[in-house]
C-alpha atoms as a PDB file:
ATOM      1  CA  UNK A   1     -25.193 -16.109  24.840  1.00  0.00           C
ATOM      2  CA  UNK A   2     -22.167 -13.726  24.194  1.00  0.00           C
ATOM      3  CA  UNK A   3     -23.099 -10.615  22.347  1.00  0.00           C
ATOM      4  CA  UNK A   4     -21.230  -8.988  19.255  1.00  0.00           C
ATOM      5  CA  UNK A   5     -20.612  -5.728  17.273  1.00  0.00           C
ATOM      6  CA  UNK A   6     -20.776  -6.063  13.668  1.00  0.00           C
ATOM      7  CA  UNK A   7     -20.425  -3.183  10.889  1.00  0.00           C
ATOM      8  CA  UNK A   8     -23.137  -3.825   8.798  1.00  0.00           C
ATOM      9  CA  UNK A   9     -26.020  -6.701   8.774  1.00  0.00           C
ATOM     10  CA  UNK A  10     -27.491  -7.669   5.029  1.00  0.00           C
ATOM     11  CA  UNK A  11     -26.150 -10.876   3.148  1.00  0.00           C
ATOM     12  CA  UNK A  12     -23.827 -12.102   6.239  1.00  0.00           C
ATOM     13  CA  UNK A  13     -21.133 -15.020   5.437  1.00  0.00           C
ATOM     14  CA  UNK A  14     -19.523 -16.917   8.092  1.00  0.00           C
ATOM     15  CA  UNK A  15     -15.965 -17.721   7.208  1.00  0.00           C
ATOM     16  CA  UNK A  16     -15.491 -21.527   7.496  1.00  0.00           C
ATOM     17  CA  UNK A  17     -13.755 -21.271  10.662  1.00  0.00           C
ATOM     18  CA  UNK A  18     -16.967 -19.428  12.099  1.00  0.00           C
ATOM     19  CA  UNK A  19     -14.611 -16.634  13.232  1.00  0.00           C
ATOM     20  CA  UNK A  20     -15.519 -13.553  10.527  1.00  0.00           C
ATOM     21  CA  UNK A  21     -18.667 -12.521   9.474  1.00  0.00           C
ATOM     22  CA  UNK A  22     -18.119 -11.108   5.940  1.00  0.00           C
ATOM     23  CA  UNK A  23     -21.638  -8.447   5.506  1.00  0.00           C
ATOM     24  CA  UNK A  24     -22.776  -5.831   3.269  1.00  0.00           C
ATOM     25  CA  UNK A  25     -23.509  -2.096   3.877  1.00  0.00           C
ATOM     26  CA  UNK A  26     -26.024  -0.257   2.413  1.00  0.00           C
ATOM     27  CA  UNK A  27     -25.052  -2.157  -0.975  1.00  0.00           C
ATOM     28  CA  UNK A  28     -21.557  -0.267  -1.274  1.00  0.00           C
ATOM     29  CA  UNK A  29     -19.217  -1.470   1.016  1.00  0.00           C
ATOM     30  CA  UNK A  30     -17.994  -5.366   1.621  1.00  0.00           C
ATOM     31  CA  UNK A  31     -16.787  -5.262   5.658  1.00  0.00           C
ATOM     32  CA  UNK A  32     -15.292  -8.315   7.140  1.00  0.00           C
ATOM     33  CA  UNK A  33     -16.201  -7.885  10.853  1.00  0.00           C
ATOM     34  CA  UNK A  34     -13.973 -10.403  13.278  1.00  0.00           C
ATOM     35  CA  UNK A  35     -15.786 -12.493  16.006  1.00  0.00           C
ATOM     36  CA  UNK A  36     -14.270  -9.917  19.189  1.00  0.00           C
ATOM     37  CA  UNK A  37     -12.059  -7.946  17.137  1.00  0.00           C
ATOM     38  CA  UNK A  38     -12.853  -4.709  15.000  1.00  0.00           C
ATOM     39  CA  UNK A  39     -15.222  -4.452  12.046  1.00  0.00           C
ATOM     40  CA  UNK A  40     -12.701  -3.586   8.844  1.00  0.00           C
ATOM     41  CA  UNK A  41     -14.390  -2.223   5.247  1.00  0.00           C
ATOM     42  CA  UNK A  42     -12.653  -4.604   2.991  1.00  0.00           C
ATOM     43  CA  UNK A  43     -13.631  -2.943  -0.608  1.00  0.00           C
ATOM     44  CA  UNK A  44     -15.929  -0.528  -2.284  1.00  0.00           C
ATOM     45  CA  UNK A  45     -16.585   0.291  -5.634  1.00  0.00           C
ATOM     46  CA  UNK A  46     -16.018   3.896  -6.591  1.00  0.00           C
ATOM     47  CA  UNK A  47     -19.074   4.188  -8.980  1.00  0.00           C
ATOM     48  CA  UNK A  48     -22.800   4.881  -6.684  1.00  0.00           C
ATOM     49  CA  UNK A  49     -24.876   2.843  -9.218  1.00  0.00           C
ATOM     50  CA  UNK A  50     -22.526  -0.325  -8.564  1.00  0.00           C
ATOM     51  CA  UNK A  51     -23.958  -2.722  -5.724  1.00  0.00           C
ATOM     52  CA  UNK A  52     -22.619  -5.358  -3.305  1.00  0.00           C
ATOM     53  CA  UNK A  53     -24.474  -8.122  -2.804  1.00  0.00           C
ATOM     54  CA  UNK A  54     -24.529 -11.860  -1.441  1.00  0.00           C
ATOM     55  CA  UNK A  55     -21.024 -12.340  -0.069  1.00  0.00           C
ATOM     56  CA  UNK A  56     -20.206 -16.074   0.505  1.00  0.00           C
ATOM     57  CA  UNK A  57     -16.841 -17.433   1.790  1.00  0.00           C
ATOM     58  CA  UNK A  58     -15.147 -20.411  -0.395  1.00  0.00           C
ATOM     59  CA  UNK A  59     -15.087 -23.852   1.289  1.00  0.00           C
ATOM     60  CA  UNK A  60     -11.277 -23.266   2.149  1.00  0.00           C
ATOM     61  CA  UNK A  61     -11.603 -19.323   3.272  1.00  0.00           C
ATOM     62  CA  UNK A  62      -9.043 -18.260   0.900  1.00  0.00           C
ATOM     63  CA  UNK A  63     -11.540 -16.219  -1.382  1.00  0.00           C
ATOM     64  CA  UNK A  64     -14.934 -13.822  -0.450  1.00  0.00           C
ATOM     65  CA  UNK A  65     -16.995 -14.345  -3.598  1.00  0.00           C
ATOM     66  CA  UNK A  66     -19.936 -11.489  -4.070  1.00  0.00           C
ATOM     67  CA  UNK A  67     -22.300 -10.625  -6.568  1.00  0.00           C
ATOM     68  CA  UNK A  68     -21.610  -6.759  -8.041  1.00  0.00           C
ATOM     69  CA  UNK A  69     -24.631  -5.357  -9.476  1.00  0.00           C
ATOM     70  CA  UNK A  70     -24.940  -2.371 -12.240  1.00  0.00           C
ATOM     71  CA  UNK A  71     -28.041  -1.212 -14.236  1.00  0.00           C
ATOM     72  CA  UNK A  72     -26.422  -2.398 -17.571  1.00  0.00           C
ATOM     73  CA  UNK A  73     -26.209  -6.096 -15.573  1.00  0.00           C
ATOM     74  CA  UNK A  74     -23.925  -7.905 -13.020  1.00  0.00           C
ATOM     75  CA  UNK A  75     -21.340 -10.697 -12.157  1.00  0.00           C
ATOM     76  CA  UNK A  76     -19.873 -12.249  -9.598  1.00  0.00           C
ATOM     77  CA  UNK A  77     -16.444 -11.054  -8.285  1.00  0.00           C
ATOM     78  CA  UNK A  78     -13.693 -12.909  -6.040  1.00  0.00           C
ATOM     79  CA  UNK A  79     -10.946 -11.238  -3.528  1.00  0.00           C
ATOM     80  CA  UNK A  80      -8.574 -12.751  -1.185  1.00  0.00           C
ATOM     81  CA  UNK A  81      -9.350 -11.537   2.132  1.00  0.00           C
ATOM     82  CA  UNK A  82      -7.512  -9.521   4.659  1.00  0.00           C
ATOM     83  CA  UNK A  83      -5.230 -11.188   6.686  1.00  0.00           C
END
């Protein structure tokens, strides 16, 4: 079994290739960490009482779809990612 380095390690999403692990750190930062290639923070929101959550990959891997969380409530968000 081949070991990996990953940024991050809560709400992990394999792209549908299998070949980027899309992850969550400490509920600020969405990383998209390549199978053998370098860990990248992909996006961040500015404000500390806004969370990442739940990252999920669409069926075709052209969108990351995540969940951002605030006290007043929360929706779900969609980005392109990084080529």
């Amino acid at each position: 079994m081949e070991t990996m380095s990953f940024r991050g390690g809560s709400h992990m999403s394999f792209n549908p290739e299998g070949t980027v692990i899309s992850d969550v750190v400490r509920h600020r930062w969405l990383w998209a960490s390549p199978l053998g290639g370098t860990p990248d923070s992909t996006f961040a929101f500015d404000d500390p009482a806004v969370r990442v959550d739940y990252p999920v990959w669409s069926p075709d891997g052209r969108w990351i779809l995540f969940d951002r969380s605030k006290p007043e409530g929360g929706d779900i968000w969609l980005m392109e990612p990084s080529k």
